[in-house]
PDB file of N, CA and C in Angstrom:
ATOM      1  N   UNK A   1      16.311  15.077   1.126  1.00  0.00           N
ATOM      2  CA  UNK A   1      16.128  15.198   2.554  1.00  0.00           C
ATOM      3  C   UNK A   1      14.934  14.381   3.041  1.00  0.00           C
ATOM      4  N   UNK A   2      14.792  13.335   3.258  1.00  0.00           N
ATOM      5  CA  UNK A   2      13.417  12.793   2.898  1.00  0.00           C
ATOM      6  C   UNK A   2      13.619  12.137   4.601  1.00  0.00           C
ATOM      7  N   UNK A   3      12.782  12.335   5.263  1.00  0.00           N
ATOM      8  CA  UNK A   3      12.128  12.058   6.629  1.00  0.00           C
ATOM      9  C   UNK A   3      11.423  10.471   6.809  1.00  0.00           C
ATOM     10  N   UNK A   4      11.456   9.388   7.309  1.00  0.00           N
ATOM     11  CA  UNK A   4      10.840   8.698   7.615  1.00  0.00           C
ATOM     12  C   UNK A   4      10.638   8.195   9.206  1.00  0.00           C
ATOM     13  N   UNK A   5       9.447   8.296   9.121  1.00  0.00           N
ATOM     14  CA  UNK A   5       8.654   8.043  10.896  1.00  0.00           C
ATOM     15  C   UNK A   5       8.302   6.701  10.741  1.00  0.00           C
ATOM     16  N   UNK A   6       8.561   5.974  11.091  1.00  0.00           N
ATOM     17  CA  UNK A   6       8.144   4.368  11.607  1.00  0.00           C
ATOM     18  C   UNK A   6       6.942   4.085  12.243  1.00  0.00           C
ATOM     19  N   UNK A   7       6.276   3.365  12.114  1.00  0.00           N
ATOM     20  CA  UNK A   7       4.882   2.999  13.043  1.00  0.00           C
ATOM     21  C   UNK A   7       5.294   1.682  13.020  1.00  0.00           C
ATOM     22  N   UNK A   8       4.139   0.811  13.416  1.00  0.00           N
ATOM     23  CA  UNK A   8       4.434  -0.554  13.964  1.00  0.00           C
ATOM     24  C   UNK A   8       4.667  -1.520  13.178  1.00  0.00           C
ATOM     25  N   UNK A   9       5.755  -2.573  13.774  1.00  0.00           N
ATOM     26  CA  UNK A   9       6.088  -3.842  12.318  1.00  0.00           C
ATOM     27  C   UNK A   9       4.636  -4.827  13.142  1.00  0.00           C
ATOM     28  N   UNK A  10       4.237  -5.530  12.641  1.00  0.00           N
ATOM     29  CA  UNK A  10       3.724  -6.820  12.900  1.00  0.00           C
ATOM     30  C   UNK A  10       4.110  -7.817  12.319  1.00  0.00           C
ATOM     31  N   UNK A  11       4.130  -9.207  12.603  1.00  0.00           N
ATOM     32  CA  UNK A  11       4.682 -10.479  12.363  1.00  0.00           C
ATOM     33  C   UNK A  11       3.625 -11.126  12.146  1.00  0.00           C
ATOM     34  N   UNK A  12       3.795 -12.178  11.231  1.00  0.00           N
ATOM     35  CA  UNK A  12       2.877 -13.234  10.931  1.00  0.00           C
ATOM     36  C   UNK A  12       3.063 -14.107  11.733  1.00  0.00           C
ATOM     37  N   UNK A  13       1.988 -15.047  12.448  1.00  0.00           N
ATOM     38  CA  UNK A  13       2.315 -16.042  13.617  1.00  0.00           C
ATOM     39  C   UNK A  13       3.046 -17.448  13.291  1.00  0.00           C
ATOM     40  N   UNK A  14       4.159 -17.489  12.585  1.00  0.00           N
ATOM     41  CA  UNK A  14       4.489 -18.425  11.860  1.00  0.00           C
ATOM     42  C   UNK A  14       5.924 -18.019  11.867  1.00  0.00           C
ATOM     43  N   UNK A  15       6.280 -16.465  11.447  1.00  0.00           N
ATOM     44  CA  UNK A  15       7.745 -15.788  11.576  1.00  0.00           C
ATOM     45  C   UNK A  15       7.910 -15.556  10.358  1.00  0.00           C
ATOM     46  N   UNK A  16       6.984 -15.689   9.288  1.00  0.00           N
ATOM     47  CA  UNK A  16       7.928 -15.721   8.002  1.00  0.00           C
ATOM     48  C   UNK A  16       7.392 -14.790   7.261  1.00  0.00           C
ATOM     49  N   UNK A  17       6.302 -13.970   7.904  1.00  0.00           N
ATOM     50  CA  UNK A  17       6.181 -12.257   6.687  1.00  0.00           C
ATOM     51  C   UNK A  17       5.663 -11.674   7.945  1.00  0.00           C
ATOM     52  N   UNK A  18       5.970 -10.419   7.901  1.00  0.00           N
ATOM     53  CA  UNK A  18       5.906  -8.965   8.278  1.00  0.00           C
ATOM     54  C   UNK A  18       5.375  -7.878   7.838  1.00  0.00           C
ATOM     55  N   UNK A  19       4.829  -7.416   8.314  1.00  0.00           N
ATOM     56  CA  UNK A  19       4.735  -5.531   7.464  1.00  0.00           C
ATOM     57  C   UNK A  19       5.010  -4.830   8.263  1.00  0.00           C
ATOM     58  N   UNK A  20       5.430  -3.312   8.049  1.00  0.00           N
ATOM     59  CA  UNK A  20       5.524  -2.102   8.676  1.00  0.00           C
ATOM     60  C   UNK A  20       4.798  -1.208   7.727  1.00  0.00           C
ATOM     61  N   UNK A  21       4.919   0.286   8.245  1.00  0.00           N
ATOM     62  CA  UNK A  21       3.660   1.408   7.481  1.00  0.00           C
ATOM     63  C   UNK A  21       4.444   2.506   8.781  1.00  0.00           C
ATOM     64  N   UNK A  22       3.973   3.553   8.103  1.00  0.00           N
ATOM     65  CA  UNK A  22       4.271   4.867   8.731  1.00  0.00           C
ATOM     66  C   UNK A  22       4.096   6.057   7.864  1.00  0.00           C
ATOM     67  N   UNK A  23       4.960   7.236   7.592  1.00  0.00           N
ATOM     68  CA  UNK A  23       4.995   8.367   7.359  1.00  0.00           C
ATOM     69  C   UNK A  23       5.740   8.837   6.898  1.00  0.00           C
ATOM     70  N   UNK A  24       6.241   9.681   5.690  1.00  0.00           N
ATOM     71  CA  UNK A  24       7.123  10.250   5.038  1.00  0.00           C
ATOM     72  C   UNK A  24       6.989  11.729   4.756  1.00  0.00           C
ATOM     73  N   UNK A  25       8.405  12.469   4.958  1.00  0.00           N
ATOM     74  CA  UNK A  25       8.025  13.832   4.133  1.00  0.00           C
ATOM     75  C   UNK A  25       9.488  13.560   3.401  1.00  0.00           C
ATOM     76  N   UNK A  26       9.361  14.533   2.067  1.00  0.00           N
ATOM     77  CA  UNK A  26      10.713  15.588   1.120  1.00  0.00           C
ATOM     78  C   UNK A  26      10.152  16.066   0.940  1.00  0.00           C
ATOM     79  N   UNK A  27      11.271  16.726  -0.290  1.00  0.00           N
ATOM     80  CA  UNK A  27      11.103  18.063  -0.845  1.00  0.00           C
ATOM     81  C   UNK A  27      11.755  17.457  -2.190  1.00  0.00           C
ATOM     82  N   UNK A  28      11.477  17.031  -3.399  1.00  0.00           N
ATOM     83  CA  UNK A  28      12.112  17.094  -4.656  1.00  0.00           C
ATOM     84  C   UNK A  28      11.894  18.094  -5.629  1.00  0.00           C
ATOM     85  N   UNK A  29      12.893  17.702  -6.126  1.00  0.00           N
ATOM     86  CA  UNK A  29      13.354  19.454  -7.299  1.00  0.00           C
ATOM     87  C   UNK A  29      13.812  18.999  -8.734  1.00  0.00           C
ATOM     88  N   UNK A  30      12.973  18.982  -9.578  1.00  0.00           N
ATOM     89  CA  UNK A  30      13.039  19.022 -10.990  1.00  0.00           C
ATOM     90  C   UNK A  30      13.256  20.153 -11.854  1.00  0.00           C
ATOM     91  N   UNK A  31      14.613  19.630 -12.379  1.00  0.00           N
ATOM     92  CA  UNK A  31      15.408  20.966 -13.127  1.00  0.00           C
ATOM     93  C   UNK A  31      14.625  22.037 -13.773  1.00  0.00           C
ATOM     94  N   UNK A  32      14.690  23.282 -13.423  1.00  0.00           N
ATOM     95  CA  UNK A  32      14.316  24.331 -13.710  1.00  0.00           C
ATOM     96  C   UNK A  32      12.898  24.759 -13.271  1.00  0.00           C
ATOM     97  N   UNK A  33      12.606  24.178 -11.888  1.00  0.00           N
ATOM     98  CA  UNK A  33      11.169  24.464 -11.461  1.00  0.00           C
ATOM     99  C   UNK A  33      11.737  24.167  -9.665  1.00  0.00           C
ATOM    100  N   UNK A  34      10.537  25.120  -9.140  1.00  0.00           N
ATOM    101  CA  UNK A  34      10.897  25.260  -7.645  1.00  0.00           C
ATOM    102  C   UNK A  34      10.573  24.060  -6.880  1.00  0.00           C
ATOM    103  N   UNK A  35      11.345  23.379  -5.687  1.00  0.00           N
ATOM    104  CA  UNK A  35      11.104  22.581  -5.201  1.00  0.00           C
ATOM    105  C   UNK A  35       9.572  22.278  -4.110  1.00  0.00           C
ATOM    106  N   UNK A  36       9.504  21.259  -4.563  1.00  0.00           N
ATOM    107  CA  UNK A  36       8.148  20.803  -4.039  1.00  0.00           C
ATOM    108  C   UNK A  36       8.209  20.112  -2.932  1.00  0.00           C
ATOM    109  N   UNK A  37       7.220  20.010  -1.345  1.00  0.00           N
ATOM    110  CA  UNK A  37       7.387  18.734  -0.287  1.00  0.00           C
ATOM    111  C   UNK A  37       6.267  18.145  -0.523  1.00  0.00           C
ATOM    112  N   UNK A  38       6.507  16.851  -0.603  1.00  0.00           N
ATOM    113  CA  UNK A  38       5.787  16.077  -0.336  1.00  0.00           C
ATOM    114  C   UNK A  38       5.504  15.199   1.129  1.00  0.00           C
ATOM    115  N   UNK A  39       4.113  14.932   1.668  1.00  0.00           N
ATOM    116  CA  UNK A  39       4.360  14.306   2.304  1.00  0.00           C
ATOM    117  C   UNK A  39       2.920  12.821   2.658  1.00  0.00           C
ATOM    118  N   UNK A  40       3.151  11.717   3.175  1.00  0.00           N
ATOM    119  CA  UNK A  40       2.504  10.720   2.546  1.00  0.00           C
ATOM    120  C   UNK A  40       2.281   9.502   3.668  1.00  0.00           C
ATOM    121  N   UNK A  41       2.633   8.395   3.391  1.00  0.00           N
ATOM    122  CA  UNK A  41       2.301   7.199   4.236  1.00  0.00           C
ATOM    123  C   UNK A  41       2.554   6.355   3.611  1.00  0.00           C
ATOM    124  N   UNK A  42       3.390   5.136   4.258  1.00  0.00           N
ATOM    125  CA  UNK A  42       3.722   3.881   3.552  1.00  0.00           C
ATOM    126  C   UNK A  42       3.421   2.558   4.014  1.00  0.00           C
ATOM    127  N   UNK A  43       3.508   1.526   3.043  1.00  0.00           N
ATOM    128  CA  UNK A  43       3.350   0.205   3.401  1.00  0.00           C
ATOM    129  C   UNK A  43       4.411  -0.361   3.205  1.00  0.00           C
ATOM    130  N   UNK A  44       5.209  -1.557   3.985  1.00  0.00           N
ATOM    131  CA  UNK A  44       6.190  -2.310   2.814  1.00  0.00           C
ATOM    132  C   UNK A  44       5.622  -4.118   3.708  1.00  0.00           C
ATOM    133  N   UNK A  45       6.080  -5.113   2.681  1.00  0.00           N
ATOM    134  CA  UNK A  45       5.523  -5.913   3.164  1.00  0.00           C
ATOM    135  C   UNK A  45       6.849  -6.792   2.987  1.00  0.00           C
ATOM    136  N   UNK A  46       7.376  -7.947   4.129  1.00  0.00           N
ATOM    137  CA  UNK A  46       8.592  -8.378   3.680  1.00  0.00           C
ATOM    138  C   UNK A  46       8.419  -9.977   3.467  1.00  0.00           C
ATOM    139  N   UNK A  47       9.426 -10.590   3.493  1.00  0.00           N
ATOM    140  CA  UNK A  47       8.725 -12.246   3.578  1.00  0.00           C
ATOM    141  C   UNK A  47      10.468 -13.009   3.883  1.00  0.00           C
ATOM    142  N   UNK A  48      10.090 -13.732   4.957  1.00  0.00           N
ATOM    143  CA  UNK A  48      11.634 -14.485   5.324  1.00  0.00           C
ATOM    144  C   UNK A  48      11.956 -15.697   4.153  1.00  0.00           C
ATOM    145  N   UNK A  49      12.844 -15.288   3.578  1.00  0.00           N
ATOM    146  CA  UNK A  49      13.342 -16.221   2.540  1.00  0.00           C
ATOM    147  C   UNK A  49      14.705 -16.967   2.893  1.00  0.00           C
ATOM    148  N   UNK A  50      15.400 -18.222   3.403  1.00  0.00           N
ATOM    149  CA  UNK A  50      16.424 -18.525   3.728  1.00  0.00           C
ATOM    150  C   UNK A  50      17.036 -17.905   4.565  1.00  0.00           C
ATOM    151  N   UNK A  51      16.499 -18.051   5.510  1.00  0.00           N
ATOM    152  CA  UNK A  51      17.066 -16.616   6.690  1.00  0.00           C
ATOM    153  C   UNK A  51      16.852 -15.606   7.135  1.00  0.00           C
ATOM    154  N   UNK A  52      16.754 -14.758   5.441  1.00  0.00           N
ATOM    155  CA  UNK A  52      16.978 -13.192   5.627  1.00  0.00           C
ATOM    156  C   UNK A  52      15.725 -12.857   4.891  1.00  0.00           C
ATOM    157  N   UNK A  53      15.525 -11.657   5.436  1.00  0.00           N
ATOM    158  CA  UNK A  53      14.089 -10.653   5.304  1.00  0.00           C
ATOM    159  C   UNK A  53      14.342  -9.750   3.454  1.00  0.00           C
ATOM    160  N   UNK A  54      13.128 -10.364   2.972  1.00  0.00           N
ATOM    161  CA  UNK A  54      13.153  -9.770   1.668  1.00  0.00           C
ATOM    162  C   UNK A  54      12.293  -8.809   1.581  1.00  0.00           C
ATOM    163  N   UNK A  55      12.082  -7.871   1.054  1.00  0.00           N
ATOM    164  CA  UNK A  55      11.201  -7.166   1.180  1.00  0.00           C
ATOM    165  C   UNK A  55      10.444  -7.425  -0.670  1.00  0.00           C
ATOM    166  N   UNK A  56       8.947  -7.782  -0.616  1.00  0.00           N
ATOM    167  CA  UNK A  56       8.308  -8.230  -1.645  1.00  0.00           C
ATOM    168  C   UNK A  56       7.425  -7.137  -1.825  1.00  0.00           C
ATOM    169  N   UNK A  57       7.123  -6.307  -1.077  1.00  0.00           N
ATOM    170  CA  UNK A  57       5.712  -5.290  -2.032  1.00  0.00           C
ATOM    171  C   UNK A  57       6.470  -4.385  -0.987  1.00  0.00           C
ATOM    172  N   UNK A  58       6.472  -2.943  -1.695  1.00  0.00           N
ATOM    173  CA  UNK A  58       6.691  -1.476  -1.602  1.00  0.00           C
ATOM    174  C   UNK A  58       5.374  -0.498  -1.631  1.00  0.00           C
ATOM    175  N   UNK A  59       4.726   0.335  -1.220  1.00  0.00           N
ATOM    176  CA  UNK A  59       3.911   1.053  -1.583  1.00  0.00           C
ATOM    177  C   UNK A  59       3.479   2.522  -0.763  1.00  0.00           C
ATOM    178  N   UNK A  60       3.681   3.374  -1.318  1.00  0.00           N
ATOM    179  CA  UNK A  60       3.398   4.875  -0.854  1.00  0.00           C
ATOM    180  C   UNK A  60       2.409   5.830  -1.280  1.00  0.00           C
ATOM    181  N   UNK A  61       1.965   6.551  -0.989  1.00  0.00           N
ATOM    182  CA  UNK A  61       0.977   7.380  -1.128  1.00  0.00           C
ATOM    183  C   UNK A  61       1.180   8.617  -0.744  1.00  0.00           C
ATOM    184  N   UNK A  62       1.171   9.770  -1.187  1.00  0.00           N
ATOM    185  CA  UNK A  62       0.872  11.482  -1.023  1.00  0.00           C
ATOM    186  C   UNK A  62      -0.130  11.245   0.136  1.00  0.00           C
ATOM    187  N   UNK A  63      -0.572  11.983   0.974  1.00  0.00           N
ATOM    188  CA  UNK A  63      -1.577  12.671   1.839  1.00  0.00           C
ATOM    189  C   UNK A  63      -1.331  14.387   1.726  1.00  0.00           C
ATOM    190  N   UNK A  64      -2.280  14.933   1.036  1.00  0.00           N
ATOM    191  CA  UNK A  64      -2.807  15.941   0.633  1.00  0.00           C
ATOM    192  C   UNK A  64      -3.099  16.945   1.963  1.00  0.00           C
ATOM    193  N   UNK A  65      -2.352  18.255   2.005  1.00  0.00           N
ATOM    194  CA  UNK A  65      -3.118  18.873   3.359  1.00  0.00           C
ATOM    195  C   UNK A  65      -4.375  19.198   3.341  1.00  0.00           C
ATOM    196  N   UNK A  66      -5.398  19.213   4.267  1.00  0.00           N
ATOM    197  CA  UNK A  66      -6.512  19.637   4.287  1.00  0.00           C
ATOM    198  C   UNK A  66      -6.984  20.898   3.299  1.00  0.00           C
ATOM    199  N   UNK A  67      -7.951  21.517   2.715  1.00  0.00           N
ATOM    200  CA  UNK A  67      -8.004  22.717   2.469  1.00  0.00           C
ATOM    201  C   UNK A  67      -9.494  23.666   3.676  1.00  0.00           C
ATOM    202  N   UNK A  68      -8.518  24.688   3.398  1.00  0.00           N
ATOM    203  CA  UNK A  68      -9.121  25.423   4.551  1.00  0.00           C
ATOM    204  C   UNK A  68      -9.796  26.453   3.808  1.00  0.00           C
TER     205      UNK A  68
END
């Protein structure tokens, strides 16, 4: 069930790489243990190759809730 929120793409002034970043939640479940949510923030970075948009670096991160 995994949630993704979008924040802003930006363009390189040239047209030929991009990034976007935003926000993620799930919940994954490893056999025989209760399911867990996670939730985090991402990067992806793309690059125009012959046209079409490749995407070259992936990257995510957990964000931890506060403790109170």
């Amino acid at each position: 069930n995994p949630k993704i929120t979008p924040g802003a793409v930006e363009f390189s002034d040239d047209g030929t790489m991009a990034y976007d970043h935003g926000t993620y939640q799930m919940t994954t479940a490893m056999p025989g243990k209760k399911p867990t949510n996670e939730s985090g923030a991402f990067l992806n970075v793309w690059r125009k190759v012959d046209g079409q948009w490749k995407l070259v670096v992936e990257m995510s991160t957990p964000v931890t809730a506060p403790r109170m």
